[in-house]
PDB file of N, CA and C in Angstrom:
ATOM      1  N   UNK A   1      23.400 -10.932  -9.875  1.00  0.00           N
ATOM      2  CA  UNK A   1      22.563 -10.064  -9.083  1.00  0.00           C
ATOM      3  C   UNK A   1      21.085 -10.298  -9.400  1.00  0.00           C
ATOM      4  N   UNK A   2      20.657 -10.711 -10.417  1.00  0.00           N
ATOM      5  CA  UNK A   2      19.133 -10.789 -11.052  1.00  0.00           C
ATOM      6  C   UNK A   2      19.255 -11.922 -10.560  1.00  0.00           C
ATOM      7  N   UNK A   3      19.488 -12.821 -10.493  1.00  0.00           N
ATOM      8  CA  UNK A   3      19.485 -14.240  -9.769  1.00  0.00           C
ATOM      9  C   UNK A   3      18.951 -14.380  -8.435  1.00  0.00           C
ATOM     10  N   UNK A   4      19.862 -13.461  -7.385  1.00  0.00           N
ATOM     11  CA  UNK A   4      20.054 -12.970  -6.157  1.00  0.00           C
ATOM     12  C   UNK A   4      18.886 -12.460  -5.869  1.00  0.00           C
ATOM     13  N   UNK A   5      18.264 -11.641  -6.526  1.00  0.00           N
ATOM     14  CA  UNK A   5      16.857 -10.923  -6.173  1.00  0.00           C
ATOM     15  C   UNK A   5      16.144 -11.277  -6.768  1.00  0.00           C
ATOM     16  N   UNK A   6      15.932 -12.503  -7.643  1.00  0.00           N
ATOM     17  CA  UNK A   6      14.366 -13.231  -7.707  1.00  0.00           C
ATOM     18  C   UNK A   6      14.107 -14.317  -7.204  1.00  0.00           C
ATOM     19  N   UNK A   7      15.698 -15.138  -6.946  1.00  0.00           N
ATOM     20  CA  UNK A   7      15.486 -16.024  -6.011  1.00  0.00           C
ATOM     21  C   UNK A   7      15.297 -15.563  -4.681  1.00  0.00           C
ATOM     22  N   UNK A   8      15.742 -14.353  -3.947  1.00  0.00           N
ATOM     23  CA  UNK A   8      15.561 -13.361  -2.523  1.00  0.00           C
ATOM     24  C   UNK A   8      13.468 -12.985  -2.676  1.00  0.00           C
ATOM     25  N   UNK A   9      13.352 -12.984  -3.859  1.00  0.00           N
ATOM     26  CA  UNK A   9      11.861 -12.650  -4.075  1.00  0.00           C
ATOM     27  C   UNK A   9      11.376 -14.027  -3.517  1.00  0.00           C
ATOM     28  N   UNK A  10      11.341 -15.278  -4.442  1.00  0.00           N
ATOM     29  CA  UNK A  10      10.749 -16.241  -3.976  1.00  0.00           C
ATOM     30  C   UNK A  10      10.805 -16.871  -2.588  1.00  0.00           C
ATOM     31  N   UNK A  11      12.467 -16.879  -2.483  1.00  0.00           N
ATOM     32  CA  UNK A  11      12.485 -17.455  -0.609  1.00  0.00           C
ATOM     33  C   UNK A  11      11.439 -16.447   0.527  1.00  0.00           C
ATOM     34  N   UNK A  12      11.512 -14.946   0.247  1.00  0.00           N
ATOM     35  CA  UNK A  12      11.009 -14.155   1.393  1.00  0.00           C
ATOM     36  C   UNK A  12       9.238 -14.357   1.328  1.00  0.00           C
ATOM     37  N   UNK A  13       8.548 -15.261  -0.537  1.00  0.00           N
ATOM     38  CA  UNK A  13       7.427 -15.752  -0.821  1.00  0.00           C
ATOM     39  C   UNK A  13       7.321 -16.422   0.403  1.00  0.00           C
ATOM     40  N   UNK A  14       7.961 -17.611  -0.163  1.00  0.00           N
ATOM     41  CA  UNK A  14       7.810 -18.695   0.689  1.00  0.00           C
ATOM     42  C   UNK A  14       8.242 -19.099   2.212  1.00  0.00           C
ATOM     43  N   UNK A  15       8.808 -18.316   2.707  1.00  0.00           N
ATOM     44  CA  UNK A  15       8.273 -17.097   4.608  1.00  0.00           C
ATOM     45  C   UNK A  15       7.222 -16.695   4.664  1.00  0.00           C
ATOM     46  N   UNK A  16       7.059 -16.097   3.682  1.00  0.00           N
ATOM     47  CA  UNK A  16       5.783 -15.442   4.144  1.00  0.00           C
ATOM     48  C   UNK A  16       4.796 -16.276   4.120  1.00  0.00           C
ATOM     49  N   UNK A  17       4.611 -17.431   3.431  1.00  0.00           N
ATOM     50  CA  UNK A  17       3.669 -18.518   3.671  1.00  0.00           C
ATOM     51  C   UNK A  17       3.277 -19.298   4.727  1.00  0.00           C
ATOM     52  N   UNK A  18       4.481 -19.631   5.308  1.00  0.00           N
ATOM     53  CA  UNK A  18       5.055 -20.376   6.448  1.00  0.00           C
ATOM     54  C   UNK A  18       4.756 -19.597   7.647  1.00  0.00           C
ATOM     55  N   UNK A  19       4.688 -18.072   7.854  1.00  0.00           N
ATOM     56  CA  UNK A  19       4.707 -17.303   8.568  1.00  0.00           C
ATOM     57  C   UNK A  19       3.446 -16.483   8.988  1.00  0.00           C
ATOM     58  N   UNK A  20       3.220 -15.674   7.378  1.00  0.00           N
ATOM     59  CA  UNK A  20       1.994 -14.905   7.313  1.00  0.00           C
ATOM     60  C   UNK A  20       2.706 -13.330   7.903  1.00  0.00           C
ATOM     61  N   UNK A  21       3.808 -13.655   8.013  1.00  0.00           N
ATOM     62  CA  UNK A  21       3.846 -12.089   8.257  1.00  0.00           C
ATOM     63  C   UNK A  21       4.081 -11.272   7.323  1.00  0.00           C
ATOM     64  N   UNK A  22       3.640 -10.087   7.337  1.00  0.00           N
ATOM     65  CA  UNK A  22       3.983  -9.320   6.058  1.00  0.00           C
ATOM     66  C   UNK A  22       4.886  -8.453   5.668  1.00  0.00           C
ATOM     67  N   UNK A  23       5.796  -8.293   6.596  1.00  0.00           N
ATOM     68  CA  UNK A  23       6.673  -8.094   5.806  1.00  0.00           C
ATOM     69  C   UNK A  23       7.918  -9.059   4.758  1.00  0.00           C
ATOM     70  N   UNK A  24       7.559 -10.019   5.248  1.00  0.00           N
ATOM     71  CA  UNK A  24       8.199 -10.679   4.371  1.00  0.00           C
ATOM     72  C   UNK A  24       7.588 -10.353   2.444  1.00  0.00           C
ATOM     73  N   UNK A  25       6.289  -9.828   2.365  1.00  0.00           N
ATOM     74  CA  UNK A  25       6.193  -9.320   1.130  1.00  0.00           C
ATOM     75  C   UNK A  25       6.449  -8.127   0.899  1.00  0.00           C
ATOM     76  N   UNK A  26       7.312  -7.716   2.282  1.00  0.00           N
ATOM     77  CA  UNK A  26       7.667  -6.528   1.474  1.00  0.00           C
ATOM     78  C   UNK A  26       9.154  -6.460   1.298  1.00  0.00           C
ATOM     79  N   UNK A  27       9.907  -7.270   1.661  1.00  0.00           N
ATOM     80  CA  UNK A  27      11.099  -7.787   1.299  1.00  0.00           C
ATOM     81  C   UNK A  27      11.284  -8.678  -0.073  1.00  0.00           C
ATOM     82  N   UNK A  28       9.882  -8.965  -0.101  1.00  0.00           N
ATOM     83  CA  UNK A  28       9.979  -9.358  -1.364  1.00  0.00           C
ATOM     84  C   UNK A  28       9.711  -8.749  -2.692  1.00  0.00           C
ATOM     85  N   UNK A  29       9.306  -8.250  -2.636  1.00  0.00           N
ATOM     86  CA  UNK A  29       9.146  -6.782  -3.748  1.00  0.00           C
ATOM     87  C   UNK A  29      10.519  -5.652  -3.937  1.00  0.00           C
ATOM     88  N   UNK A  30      11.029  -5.823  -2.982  1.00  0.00           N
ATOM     89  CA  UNK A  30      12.312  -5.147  -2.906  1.00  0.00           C
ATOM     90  C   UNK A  30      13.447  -6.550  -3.728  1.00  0.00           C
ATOM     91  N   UNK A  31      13.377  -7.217  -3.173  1.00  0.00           N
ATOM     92  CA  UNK A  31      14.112  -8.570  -3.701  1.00  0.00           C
ATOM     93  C   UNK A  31      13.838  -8.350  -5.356  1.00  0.00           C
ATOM     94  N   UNK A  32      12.592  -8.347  -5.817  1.00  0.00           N
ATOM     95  CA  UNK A  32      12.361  -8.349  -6.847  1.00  0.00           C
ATOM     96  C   UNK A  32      12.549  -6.811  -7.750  1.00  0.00           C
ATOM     97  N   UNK A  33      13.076  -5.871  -7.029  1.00  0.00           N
ATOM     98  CA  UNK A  33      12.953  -4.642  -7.519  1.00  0.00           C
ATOM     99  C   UNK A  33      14.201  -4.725  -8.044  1.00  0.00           C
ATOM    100  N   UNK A  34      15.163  -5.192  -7.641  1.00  0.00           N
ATOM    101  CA  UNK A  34      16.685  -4.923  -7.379  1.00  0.00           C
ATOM    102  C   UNK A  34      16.983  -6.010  -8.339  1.00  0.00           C
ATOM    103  N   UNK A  35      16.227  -7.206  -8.470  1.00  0.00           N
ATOM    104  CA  UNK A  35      16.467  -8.086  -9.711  1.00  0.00           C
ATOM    105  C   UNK A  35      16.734  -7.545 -11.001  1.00  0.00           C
ATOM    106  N   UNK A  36      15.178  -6.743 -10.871  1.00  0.00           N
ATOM    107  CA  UNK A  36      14.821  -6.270 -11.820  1.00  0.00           C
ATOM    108  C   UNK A  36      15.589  -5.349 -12.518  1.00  0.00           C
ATOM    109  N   UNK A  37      16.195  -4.549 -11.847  1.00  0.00           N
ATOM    110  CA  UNK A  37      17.336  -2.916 -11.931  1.00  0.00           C
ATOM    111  C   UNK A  37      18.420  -3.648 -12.519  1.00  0.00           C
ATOM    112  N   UNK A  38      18.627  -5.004 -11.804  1.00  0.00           N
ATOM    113  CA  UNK A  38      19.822  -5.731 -12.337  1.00  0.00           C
ATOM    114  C   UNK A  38      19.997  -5.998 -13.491  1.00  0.00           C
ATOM    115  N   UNK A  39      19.249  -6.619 -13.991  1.00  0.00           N
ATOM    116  CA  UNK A  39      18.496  -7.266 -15.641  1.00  0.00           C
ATOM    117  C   UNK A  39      17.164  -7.606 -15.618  1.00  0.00           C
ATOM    118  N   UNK A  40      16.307  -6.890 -16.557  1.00  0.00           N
ATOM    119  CA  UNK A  40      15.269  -7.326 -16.572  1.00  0.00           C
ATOM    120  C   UNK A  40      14.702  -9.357 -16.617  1.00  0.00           C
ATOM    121  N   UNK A  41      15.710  -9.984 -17.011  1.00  0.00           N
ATOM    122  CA  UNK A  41      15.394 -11.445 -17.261  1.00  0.00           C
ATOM    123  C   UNK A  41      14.734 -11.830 -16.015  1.00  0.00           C
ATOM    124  N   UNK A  42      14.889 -10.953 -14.488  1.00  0.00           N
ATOM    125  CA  UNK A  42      14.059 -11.529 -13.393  1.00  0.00           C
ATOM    126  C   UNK A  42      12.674 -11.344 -13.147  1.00  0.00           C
ATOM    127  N   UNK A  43      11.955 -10.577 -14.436  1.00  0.00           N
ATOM    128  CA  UNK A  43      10.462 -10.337 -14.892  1.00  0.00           C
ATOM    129  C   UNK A  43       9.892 -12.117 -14.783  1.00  0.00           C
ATOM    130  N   UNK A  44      10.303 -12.942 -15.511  1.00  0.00           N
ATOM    131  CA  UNK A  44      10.250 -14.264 -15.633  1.00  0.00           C
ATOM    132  C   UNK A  44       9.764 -14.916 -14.161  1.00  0.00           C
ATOM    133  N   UNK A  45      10.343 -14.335 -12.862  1.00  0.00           N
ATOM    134  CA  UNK A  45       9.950 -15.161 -11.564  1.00  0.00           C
ATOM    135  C   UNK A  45       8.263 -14.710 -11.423  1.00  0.00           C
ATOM    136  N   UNK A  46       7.959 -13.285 -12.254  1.00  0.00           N
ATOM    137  CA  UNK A  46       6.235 -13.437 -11.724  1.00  0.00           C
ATOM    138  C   UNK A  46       5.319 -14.647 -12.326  1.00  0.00           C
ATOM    139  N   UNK A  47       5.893 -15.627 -13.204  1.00  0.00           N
ATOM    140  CA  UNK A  47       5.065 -16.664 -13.405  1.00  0.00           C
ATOM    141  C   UNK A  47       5.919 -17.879 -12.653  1.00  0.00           C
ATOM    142  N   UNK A  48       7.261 -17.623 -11.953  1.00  0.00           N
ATOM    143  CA  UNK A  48       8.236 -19.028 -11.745  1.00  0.00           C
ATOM    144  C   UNK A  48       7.080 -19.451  -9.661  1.00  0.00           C
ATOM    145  N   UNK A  49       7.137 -17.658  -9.299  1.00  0.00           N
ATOM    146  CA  UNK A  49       6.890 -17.630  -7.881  1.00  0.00           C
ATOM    147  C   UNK A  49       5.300 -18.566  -8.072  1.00  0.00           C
ATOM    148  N   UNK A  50       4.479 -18.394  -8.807  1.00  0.00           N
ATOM    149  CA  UNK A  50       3.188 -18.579  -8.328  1.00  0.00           C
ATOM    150  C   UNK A  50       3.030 -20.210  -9.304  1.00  0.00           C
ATOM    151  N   UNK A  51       4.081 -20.695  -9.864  1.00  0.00           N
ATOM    152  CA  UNK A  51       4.278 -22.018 -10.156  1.00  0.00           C
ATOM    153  C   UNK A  51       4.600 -23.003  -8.582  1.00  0.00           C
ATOM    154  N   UNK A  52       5.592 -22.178  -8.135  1.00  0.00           N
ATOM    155  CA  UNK A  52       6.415 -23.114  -7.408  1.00  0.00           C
ATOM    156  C   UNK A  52       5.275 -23.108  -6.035  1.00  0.00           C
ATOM    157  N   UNK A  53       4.785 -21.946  -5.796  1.00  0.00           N
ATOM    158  CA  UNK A  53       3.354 -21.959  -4.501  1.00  0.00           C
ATOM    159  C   UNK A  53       2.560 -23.221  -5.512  1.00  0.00           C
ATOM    160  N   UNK A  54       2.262 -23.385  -6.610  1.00  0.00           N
ATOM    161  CA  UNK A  54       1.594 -24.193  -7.028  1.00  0.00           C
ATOM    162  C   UNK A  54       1.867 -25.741  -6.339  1.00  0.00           C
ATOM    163  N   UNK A  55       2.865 -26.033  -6.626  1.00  0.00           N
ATOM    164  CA  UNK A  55       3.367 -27.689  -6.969  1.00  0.00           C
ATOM    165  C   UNK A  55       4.318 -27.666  -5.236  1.00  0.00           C
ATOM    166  N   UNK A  56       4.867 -26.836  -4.204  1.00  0.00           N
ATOM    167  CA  UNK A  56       5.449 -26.660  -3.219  1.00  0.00           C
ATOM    168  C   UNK A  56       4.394 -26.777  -2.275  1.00  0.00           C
ATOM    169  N   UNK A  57       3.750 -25.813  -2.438  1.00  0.00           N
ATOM    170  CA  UNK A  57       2.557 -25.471  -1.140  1.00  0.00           C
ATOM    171  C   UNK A  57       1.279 -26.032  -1.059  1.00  0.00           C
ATOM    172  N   UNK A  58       0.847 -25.588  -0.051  1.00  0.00           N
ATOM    173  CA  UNK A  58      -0.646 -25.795  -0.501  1.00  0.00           C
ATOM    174  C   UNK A  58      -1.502 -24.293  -0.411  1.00  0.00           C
ATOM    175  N   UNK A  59      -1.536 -23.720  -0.965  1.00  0.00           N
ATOM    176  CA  UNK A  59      -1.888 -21.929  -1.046  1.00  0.00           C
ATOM    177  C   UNK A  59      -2.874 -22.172  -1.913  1.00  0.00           C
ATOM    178  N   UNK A  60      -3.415 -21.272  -1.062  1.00  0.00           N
ATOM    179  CA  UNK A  60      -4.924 -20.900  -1.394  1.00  0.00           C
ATOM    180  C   UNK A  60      -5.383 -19.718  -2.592  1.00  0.00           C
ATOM    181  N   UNK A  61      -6.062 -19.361  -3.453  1.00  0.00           N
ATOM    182  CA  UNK A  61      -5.404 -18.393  -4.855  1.00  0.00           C
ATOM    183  C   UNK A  61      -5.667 -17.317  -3.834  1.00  0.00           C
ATOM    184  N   UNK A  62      -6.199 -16.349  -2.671  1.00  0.00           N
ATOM    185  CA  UNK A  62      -6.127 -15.767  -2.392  1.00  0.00           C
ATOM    186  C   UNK A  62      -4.184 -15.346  -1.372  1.00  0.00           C
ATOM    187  N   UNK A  63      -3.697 -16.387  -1.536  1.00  0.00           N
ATOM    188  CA  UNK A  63      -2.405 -16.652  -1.283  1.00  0.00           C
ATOM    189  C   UNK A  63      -1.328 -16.068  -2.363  1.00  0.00           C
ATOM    190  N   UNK A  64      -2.078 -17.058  -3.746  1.00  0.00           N
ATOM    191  CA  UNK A  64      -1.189 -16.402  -4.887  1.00  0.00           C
ATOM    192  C   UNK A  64      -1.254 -15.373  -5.010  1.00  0.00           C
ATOM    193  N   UNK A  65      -2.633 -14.003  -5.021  1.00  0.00           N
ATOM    194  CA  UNK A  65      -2.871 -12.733  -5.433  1.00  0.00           C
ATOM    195  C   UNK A  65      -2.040 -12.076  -4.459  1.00  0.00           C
ATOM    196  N   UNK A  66      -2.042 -12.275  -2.601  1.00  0.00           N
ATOM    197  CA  UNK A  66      -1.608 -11.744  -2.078  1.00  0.00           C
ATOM    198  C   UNK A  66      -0.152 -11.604  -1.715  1.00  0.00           C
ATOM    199  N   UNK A  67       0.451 -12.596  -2.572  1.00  0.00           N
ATOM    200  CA  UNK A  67       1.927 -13.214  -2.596  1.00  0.00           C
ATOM    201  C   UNK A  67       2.641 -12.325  -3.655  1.00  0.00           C
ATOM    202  N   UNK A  68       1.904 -12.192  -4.824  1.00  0.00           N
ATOM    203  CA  UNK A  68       2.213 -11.809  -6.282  1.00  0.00           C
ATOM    204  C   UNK A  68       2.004 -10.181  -6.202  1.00  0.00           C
ATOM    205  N   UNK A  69       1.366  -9.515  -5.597  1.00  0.00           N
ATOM    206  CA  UNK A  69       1.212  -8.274  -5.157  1.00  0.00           C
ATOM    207  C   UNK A  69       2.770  -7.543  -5.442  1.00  0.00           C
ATOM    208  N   UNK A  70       3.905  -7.585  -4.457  1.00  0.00           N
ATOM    209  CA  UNK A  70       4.605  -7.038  -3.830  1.00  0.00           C
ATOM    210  C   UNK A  70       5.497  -6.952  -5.380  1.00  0.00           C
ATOM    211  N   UNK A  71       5.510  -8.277  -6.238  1.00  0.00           N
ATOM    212  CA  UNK A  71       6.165  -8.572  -7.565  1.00  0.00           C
ATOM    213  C   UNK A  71       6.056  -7.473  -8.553  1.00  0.00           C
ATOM    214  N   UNK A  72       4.859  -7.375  -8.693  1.00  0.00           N
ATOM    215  CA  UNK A  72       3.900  -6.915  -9.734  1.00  0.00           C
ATOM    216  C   UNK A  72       4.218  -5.076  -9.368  1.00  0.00           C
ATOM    217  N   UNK A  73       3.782  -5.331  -8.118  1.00  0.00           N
ATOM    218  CA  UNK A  73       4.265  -3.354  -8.122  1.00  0.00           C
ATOM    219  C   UNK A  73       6.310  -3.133  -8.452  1.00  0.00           C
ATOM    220  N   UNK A  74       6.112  -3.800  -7.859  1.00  0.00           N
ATOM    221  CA  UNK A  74       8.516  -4.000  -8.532  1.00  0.00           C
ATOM    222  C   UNK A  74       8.657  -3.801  -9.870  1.00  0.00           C
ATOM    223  N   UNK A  75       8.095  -4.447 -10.799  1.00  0.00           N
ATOM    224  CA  UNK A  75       8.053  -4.971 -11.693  1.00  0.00           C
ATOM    225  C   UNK A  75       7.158  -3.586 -12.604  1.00  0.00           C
ATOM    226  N   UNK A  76       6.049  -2.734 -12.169  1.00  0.00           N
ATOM    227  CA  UNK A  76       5.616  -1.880 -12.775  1.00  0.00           C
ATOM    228  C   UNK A  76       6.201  -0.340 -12.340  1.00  0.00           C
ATOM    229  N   UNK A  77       7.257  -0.556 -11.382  1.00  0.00           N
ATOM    230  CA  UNK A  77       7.950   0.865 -11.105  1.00  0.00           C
ATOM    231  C   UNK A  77       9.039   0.535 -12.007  1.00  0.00           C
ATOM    232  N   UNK A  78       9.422  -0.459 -11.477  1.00  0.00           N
ATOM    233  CA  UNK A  78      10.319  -0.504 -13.129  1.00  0.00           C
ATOM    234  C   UNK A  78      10.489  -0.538 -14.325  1.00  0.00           C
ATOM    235  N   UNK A  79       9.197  -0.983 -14.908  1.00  0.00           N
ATOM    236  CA  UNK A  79       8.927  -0.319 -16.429  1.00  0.00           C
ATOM    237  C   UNK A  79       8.230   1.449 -16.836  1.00  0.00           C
ATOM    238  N   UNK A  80       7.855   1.986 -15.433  1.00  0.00           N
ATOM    239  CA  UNK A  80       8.167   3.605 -15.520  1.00  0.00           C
ATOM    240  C   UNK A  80       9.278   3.725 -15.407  1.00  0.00           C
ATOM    241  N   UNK A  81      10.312   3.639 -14.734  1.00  0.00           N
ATOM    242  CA  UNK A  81      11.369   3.936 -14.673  1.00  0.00           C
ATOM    243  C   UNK A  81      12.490   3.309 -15.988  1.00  0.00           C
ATOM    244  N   UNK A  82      12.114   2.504 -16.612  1.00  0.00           N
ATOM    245  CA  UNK A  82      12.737   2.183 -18.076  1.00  0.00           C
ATOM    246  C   UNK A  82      12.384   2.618 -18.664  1.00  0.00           C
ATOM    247  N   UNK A  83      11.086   3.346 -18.896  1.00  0.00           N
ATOM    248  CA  UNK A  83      10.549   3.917 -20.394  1.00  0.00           C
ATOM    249  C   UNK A  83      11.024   5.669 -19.753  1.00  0.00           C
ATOM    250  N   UNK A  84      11.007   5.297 -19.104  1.00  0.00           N
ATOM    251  CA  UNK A  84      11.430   7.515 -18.844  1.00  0.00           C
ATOM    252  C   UNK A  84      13.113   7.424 -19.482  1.00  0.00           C
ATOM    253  N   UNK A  85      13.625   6.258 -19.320  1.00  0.00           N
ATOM    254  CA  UNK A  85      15.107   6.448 -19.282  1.00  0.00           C
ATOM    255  C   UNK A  85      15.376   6.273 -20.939  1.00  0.00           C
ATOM    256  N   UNK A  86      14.198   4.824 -21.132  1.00  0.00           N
ATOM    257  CA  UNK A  86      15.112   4.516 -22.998  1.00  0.00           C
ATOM    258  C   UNK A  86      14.072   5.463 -23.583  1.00  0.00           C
ATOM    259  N   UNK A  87      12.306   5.510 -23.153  1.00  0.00           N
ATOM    260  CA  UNK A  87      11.852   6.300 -24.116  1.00  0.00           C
ATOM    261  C   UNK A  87      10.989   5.524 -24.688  1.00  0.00           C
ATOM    262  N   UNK A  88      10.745   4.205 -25.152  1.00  0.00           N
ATOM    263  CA  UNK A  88       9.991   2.929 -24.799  1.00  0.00           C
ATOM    264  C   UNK A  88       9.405   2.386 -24.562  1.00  0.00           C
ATOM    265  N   UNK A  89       8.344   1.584 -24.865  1.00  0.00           N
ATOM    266  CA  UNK A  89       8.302   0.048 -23.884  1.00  0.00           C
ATOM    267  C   UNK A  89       8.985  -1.063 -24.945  1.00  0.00           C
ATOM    268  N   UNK A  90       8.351  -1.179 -25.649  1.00  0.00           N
ATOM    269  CA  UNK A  90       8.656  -2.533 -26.709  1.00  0.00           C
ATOM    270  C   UNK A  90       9.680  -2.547 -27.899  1.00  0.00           C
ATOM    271  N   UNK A  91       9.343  -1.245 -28.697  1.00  0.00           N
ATOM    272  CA  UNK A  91      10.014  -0.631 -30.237  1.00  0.00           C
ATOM    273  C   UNK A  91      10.456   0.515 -30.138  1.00  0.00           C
ATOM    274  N   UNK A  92      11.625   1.090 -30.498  1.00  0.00           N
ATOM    275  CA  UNK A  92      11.650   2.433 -30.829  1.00  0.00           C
ATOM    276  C   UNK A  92      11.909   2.710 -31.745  1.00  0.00           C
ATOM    277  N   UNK A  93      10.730   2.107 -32.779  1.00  0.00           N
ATOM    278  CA  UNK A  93      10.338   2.879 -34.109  1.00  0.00           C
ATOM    279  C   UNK A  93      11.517   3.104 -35.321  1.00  0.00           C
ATOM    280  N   UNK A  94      12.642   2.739 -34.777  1.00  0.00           N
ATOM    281  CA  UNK A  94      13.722   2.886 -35.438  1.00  0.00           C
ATOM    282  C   UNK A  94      13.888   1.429 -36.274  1.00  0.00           C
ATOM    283  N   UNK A  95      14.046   1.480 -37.924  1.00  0.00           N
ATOM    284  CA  UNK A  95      14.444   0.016 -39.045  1.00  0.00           C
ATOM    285  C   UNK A  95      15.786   0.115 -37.936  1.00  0.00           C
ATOM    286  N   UNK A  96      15.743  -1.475 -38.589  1.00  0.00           N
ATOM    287  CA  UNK A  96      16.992  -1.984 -38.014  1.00  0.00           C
ATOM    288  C   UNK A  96      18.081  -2.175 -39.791  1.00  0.00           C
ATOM    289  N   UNK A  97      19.417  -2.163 -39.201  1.00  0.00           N
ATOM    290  CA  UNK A  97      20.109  -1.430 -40.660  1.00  0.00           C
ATOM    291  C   UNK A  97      20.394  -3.096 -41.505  1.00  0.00           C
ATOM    292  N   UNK A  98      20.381  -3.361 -42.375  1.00  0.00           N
ATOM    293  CA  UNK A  98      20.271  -4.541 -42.934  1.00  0.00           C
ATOM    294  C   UNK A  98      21.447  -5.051 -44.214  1.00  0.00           C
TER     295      UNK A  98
END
């Protein structure tokens, strides 16, 4: 499923390039939301998406900012929504037993 929705993030990217329409970034933020809910390991596509516009496309950085947008808000509702749940972000202060 984290697979499914960061690769669903990057393809609906790279529509929206091809296209310019916008909702395709907003399918993509959803793509990436649902990654994210899945396992966090799909945090990793906000540097994979604006590689592959790198070396794929020819995008302009006002391309990357406006591409990377839809990621970045996915990606920061979901670390409110993880720290309300574990309590969190990084440590919870707790030794580990040895």
């Amino acid at each position: 499923m984290t697979a499914l929705g960061a690769m669903g993030a990057l393809y609906c990217v790279l529509r929206y390039l091809s296209s310019g329409k916008m909702n395709w970034l907003i399918f993509s933020g959803l793509a990436m939301f649902l990654g994210l809910m899945a396992k966090e390991n799909a945090v990793t596509f906000l540097a994979v998406i604006p590689l592959t516009m790198y070396f794929f496309t020819n995008a302009k950085m006002k391309d990357y900012v406006t591409a990377l947008i839809p990621s970045l808000i996915a990606f920061i509702i979901y670390m409110v929504i993880r720290t309300n749940v574990i309590g969190y972000v990084f440590d919870s202060g707790k030794k580990s037993p040895t």
